[in-house]
Protein backbone atom coordinates (compact mmCIF):
# COMPACT_ATOMS: atom_id res chain seq x y z
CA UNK A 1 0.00 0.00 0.00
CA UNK A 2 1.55 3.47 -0.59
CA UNK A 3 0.46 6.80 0.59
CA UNK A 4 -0.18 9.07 -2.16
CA UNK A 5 -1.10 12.74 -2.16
CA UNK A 6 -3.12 15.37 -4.40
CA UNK A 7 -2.15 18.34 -3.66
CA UNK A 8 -4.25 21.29 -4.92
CA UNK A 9 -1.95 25.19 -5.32
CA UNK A 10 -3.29 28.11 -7.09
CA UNK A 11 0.43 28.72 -8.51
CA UNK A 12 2.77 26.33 -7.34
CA UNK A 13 5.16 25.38 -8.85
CA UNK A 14 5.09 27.75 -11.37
CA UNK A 15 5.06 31.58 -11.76
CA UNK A 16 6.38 33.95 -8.98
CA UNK A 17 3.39 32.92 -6.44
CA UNK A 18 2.46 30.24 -3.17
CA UNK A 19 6.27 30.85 -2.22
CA UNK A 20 5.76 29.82 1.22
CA UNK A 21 4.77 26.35 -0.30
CA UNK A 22 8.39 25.90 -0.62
CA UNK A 23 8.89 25.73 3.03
CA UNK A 24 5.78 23.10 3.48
CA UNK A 25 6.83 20.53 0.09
CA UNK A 26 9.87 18.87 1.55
CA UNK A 27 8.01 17.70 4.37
CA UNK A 28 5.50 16.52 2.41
CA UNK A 29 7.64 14.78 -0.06
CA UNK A 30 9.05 13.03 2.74
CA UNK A 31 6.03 11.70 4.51
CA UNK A 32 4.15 10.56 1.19
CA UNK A 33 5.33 7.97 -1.33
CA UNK A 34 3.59 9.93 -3.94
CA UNK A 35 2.72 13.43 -4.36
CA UNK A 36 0.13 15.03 -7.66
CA UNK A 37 0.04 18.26 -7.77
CA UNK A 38 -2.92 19.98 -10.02
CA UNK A 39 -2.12 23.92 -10.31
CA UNK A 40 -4.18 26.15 -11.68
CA UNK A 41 -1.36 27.77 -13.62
CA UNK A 42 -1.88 26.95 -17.25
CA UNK A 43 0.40 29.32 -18.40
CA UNK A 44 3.92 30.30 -16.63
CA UNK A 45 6.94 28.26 -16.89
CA UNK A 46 8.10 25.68 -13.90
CA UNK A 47 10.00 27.60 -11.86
CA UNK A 48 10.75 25.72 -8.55
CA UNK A 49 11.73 21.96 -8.10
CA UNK A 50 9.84 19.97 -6.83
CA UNK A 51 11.01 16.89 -5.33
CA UNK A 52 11.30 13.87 -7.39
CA UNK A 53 8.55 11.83 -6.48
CA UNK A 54 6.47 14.97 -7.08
CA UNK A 55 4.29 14.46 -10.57
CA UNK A 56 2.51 17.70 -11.98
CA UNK A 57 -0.91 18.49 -13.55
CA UNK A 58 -2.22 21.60 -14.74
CA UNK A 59 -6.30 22.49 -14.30
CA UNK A 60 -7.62 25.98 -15.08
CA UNK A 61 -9.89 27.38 -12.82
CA UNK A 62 -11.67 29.51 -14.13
CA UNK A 63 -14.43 29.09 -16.22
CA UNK A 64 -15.02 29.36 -20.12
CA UNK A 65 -17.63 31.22 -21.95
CA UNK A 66 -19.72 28.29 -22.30
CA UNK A 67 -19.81 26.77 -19.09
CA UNK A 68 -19.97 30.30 -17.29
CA UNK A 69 -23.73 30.85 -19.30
CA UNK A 70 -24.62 27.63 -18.61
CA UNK A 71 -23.66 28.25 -14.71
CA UNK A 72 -27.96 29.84 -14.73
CA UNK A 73 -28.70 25.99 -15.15
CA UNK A 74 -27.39 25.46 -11.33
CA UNK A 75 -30.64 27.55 -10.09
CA UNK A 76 -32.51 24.18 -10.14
CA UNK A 77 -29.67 22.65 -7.72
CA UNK A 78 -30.74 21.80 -4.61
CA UNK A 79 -27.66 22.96 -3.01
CA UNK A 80 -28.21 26.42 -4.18
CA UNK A 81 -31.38 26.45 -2.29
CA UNK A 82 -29.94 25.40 0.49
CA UNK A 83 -27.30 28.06 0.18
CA UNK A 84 -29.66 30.86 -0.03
CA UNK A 85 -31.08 29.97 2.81
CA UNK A 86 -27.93 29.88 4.77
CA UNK A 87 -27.17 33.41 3.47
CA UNK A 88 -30.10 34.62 5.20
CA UNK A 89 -30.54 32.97 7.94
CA UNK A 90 -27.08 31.96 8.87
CA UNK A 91 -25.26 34.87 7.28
CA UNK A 92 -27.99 37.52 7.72
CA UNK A 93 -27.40 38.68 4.44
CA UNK A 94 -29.42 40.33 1.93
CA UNK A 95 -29.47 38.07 -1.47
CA UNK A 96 -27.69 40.17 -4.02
CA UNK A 97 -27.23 39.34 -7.37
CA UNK A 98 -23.36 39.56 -7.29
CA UNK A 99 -24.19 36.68 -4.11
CA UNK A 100 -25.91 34.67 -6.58
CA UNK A 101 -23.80 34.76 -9.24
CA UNK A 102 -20.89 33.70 -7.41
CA UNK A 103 -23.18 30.65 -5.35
CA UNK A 104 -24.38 29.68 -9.39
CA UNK A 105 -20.54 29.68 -10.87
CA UNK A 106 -19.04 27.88 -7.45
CA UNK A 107 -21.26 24.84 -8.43
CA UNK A 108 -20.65 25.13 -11.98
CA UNK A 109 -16.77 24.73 -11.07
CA UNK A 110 -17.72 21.72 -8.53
CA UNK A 111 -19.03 19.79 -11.60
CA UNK A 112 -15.95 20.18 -14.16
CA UNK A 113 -13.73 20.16 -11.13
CA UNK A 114 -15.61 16.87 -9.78
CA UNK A 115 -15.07 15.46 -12.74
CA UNK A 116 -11.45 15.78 -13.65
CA UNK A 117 -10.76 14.63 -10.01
CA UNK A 118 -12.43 11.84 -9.79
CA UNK A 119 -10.39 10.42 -13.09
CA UNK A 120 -7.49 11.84 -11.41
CA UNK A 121 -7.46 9.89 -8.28
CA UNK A 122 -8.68 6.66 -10.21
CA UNK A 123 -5.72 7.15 -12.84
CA UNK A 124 -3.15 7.79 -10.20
CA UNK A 125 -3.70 5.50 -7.07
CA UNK A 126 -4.79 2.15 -6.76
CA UNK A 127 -7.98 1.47 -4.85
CA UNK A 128 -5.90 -0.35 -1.72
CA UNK A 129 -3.81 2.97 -1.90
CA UNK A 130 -3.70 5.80 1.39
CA UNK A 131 -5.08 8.76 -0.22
CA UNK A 132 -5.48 12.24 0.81
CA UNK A 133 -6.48 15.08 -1.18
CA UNK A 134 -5.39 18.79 -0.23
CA UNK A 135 -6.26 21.93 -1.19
CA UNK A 136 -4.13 24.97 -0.19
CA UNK A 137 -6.73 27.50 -0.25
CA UNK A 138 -10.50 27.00 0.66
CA UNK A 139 -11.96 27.71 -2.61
CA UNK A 140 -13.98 26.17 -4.79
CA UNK A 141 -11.53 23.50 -5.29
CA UNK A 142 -12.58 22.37 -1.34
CA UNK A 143 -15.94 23.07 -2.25
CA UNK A 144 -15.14 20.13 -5.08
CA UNK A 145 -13.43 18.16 -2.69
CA UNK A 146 -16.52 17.97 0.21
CA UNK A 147 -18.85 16.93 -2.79
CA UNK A 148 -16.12 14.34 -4.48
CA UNK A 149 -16.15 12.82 -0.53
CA UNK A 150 -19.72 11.35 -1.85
CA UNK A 151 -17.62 9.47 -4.55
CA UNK A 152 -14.29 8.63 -2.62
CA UNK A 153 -15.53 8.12 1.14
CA UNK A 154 -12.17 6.57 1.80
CA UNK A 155 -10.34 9.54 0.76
CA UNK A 156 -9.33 11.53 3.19
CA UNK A 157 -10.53 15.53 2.64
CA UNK A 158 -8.32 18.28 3.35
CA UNK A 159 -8.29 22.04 3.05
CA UNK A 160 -5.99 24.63 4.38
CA UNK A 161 -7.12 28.54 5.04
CA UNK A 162 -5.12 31.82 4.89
CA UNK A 163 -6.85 34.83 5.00
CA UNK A 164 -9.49 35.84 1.88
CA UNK A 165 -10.62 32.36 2.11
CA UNK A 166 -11.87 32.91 5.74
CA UNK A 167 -12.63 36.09 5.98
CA UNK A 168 -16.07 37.18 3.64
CA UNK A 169 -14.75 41.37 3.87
CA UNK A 170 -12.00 40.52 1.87
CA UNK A 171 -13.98 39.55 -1.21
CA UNK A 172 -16.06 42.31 -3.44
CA UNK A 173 -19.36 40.06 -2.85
CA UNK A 174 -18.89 40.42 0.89
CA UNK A 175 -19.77 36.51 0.85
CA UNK A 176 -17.64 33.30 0.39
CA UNK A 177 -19.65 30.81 -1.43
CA UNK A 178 -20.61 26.99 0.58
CA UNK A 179 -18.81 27.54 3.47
CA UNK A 180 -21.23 25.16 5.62
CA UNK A 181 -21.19 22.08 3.44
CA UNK A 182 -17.06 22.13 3.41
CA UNK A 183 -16.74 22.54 6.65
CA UNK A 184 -19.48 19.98 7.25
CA UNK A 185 -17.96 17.50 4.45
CA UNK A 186 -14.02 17.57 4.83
CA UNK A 187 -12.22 15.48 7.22
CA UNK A 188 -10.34 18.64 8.23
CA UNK A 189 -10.10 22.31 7.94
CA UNK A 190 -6.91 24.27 8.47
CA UNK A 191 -6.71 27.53 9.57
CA UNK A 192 -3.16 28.95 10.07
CA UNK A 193 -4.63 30.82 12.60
CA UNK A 194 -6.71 31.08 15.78
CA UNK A 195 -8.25 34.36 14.64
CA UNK A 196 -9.12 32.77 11.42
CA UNK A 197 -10.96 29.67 13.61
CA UNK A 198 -12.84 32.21 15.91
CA UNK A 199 -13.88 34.21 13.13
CA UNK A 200 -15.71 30.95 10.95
CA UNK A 201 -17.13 29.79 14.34
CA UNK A 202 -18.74 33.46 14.98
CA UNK A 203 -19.91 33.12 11.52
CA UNK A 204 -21.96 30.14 12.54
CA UNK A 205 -22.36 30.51 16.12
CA UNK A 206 -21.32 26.76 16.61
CA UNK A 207 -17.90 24.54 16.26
CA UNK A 208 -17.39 22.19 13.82
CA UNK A 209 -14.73 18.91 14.49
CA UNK A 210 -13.61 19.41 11.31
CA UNK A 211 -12.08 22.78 12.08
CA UNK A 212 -8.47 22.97 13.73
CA UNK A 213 -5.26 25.41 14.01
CA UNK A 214 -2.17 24.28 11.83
CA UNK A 215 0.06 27.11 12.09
CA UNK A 216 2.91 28.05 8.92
CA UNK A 217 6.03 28.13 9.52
CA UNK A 218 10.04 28.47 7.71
CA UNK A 219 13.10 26.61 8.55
CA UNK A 220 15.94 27.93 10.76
CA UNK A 221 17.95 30.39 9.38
CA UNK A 222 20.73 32.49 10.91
CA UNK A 223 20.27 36.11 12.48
CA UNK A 224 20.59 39.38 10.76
CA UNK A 225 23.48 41.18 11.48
CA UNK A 226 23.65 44.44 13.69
CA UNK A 227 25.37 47.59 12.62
CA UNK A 228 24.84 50.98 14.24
CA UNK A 229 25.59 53.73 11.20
CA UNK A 230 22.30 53.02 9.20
CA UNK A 231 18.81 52.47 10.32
CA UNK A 232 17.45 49.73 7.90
CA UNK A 233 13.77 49.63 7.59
CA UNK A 234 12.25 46.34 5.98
CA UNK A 235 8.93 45.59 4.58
CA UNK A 236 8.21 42.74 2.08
CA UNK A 237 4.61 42.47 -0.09
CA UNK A 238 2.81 42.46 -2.84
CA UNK A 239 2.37 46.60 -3.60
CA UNK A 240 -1.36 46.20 -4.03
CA UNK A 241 -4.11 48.65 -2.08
CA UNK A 242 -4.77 45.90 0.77
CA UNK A 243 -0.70 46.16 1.79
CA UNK A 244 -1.24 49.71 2.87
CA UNK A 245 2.25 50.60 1.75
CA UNK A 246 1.32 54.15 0.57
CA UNK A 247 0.50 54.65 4.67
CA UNK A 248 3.80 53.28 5.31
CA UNK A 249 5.47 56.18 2.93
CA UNK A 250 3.41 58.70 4.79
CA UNK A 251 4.93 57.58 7.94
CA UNK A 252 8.42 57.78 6.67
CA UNK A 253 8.84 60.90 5.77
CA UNK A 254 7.68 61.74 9.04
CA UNK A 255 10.75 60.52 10.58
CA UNK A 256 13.56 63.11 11.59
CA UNK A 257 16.77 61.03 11.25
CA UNK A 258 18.32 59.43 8.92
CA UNK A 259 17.05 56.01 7.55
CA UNK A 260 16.71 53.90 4.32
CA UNK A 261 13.93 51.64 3.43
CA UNK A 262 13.68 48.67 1.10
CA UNK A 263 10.44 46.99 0.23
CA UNK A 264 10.36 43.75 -1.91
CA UNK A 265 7.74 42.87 -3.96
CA UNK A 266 5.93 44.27 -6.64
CA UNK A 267 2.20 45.16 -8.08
CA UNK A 268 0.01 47.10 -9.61
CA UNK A 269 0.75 50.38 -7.49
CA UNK A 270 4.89 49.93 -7.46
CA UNK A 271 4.92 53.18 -10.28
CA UNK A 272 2.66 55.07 -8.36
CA UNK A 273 4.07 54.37 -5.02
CA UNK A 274 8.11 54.77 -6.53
CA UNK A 275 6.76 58.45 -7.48
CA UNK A 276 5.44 59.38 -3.95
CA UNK A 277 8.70 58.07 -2.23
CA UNK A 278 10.79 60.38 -4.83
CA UNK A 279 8.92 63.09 -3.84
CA UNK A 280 8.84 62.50 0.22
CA UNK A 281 11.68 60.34 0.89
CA UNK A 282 14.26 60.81 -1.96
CA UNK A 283 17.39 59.39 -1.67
CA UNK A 284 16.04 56.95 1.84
CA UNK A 285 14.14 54.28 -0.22
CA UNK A 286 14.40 51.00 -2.98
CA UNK A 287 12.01 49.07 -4.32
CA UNK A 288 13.79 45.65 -5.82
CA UNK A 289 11.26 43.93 -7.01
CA UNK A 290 10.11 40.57 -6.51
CA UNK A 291 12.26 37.93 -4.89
CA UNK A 292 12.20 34.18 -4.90
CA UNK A 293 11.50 33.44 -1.51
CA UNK A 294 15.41 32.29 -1.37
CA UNK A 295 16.49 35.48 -2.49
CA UNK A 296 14.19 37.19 0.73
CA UNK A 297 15.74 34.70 3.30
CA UNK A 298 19.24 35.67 2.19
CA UNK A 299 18.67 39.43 2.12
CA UNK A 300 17.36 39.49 5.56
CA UNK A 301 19.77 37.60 6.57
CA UNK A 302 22.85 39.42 5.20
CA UNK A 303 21.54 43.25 5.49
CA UNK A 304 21.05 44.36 9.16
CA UNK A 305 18.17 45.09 9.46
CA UNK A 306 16.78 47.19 11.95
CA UNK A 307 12.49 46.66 11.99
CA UNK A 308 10.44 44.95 9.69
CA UNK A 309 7.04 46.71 8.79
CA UNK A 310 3.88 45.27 7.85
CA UNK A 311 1.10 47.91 8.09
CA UNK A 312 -1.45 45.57 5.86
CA UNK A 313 -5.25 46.57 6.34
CA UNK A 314 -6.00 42.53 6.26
CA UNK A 315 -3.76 39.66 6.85
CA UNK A 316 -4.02 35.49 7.70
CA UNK A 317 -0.17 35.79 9.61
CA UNK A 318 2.27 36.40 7.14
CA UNK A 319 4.81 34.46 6.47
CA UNK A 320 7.04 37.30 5.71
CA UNK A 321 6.94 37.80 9.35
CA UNK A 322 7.71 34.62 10.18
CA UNK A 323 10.58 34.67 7.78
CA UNK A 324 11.39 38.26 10.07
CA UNK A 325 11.60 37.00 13.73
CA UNK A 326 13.54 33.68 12.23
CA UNK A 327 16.40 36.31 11.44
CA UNK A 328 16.14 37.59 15.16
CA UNK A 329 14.84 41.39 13.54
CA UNK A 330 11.55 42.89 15.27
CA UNK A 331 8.31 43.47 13.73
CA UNK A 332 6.16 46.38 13.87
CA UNK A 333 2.71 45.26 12.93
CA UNK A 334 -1.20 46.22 11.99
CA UNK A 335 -3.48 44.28 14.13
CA UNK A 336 -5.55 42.69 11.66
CA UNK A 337 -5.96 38.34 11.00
CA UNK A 338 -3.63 36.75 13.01
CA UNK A 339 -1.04 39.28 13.42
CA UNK A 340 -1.48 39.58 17.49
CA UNK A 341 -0.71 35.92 17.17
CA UNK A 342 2.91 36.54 16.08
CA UNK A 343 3.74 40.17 16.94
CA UNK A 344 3.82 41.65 20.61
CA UNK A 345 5.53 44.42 22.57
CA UNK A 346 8.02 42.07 23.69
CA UNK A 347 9.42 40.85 19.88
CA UNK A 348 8.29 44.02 18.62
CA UNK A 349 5.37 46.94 18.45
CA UNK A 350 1.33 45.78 17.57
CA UNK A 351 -0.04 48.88 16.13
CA UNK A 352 -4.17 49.30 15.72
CA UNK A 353 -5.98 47.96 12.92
CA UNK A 354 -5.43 50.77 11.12
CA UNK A 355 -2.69 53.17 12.24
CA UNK A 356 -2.16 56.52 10.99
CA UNK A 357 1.38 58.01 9.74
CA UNK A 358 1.64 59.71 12.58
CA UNK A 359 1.38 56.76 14.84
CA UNK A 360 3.51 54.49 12.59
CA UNK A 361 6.18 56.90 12.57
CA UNK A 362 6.23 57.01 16.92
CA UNK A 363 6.70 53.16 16.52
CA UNK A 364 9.48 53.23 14.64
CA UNK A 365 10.96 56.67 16.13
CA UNK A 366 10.39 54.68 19.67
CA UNK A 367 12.22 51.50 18.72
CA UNK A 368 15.26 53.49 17.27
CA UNK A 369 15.16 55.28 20.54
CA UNK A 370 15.95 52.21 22.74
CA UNK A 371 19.12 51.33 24.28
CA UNK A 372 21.57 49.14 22.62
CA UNK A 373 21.07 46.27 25.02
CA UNK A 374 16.86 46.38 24.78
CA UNK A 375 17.39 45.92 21.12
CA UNK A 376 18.87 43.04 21.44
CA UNK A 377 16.47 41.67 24.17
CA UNK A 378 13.36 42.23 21.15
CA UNK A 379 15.54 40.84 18.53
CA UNK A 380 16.58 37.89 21.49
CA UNK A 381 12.65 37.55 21.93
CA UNK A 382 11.76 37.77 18.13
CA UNK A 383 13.78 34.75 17.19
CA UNK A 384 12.29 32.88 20.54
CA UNK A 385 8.70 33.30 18.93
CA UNK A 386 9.45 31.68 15.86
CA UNK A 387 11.48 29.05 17.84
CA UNK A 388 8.18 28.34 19.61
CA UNK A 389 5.55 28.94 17.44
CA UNK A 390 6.71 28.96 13.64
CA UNK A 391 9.15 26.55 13.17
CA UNK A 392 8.80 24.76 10.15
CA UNK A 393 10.22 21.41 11.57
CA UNK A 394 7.68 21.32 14.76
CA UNK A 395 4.47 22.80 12.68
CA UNK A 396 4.50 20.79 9.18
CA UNK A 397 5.68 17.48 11.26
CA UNK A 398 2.50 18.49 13.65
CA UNK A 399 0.58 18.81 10.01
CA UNK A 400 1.91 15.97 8.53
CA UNK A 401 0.80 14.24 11.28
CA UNK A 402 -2.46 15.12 11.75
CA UNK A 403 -3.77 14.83 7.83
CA UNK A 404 -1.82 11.05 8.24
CA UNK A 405 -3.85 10.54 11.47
CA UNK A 406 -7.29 10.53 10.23
């Protein structure tokens, strides 16, 4: 009998994106004799490798013309019906027709997905085979997986859960489609967080024994360096509205000694953003881009880096951060998600929700303010809280574990 796999990314293994799957796969690839990955990346070149007893499929998930008209068909599912009604009296929601759109196209997806699944699974296990199947995000692809449990009862059903796939303000519809019957159908559900958990069990004013904490985590790496001349400000993201970066400029040129800031990543509002620096911070700022997540570790570990700053508006706990506190370098944070989880006024500064400049700009001014020998108490207890909590050996052997467990 061996233990095989599916294992359901968005990107992964190709493009730029799902970068913190690189800490996770190893583990994986280790515990399982074989591993299918379906991405939903049709287009990009491979550009990670994957272990060797990895084998790859490509799905799109979107829809096509065709099957996104005939999506109106769906209205005479029962499911749907039941969905509405959870909307309203579960959700206490209004029914909108961006709502019901998005309920009609999730089950049009469950059906093509379904469908290419179940050959999947037939075509690459045998039936005495251990066989999980994964998704990485809580989608419609664990929407497909709760309904394929019908066809596969033996397979075990597994979803992780970041941030947009939890929580229903960080999608334009307000509303994230068949929450009930994949938490009700999968054999578990991951959050990476204990805000994320609370927040789905508010949602429903009950607990469901599906539902359980698996926490991310990166591998050991050594500390950032400490040098005294320059104040190093770090912040790594996407530059896209929900990062908040253009509060983060605001706050710097607030500051009245000298610093320089680097931000890596890149988006839709890097131009705009590279503009605004010029004109309030010239000369104290780079943008460089996106980085393989290799090329991040060994930045932060070879520049010393004084704070890392992630002002997001809306986060799951990001990994960046993680990546951070491994280096020993403190963390000033927004508390939104599951940042309060990893960031506290002992490893570093929790800001509100949504801080201003002005109070960004204390936090930092504060933290270059402290002696020489509290620094290196935050940066002592930085690294201590990803020793604990966000190791990658403890929390994807505790995953691995679990998923093999049920």
């Amino acid at each position: 009998m061996s233990k095989i796999l599916f294992f359901f990314t968005s990107e992964y293994p190709f493009g730029r994106g799902e970068t913190f799957i690189e800490n996770e796969i190893s583990f994986l690839s280790n515990a399982f004799d074989k591993i299918v990955i379906v991405s939903n990346d049709c287009t990009e070149k491979q550009t990670r490798i994957t272990p060797s007893n990895v084998t790859l499929f490509r799905f799109p998930y979107e829809l096509n013309k065709n099957n996104t008209l005939l999506s109106i068909l769906n209205i005479f599912n029962l499911l749907f019906w039941k969905e509405i009604r959870c909307i309203r009296k579960i959700y206490k929601k209004k029914i909108s027709i961006v709502i019901v759109k998005t309920a009609l196209i999730s089950l049009q997806k469950v059906k093509i997905f379904r469908q290419f699944f179940s050959t999947l699974i037939k075509e690459q296990s045998n039936p005495n085979d251990s066989v999980i199947a994964y998704t990485y995000w809580a989608n419609d692809t664990a929407f497909a997986l709760s309904q394929l449990k019908k066809d596969f009862p033996n397979v075990k059903m597994v979803s992780r859960a970041h941030r947009w796939d939890i929580y229903f303000e960080e999608n334009k519809s307000q509303y994230l489609p068949f929450r009930q019957p994949i938490l009700e159908q999968l054999d578990s559900f991951f959050s990476i967080s204990e805000h994320g958990k609370l927040y789905i069990e508010s949602l429903f004013s009950k607990q469901f024994d599906a539902l359980k904490i698996s926490r991310l985590g990166v591998v050991k790496h050594s500390i950032s360096p400490i040098l005294n001349d320059t104040f190093i400000i770090v912040s790594v993201s996407n530059i896209i509205p929900v990062k908040n970066i253009n509060t983060l400029v605001l706050a710097l040129s607030l500051l009245d000694f000298d610093f320089k800031w680097y931000h890596i990543g890149d988006g839709e509002l890097r131009r705009e953003l590279e503009e605004m620096s010029l004109q309030l911070i010239p000369r104290k700022f780079a943008f460089l881009g996106q980085y393989s997540n290799n090329e991040v570790l060994h930045f932060l570990q070879q520049t010393p880096v004084s704070i890392f700053v992630n002002i997001s508006l809306s986060e799951g706990i990001p990994v960046s951060i993680m990546e951070a506190i491994s280096c020993g370098i403190p963390v000033i944070a927004s508390n939104v998600g599951g940042n309060a989880e990893i960031v506290n006024n002992q490893n570093g500064l929790l800001l509100s929700s949504n801080p201003s400049p002005e109070d960004i700009a204390q936090a930092i001014t504060s933290f270059k303010k402290l002696s020489e020998s509290q620094k290196i108490q935050i940066r002592n207890n930085a690294y201590n809280t990803w020793e604990m909590n966000y190791n990658a050996n403890a929390n994807y052997a505790m995953f691995v574990k679990d998923i093999l467990s049920l």
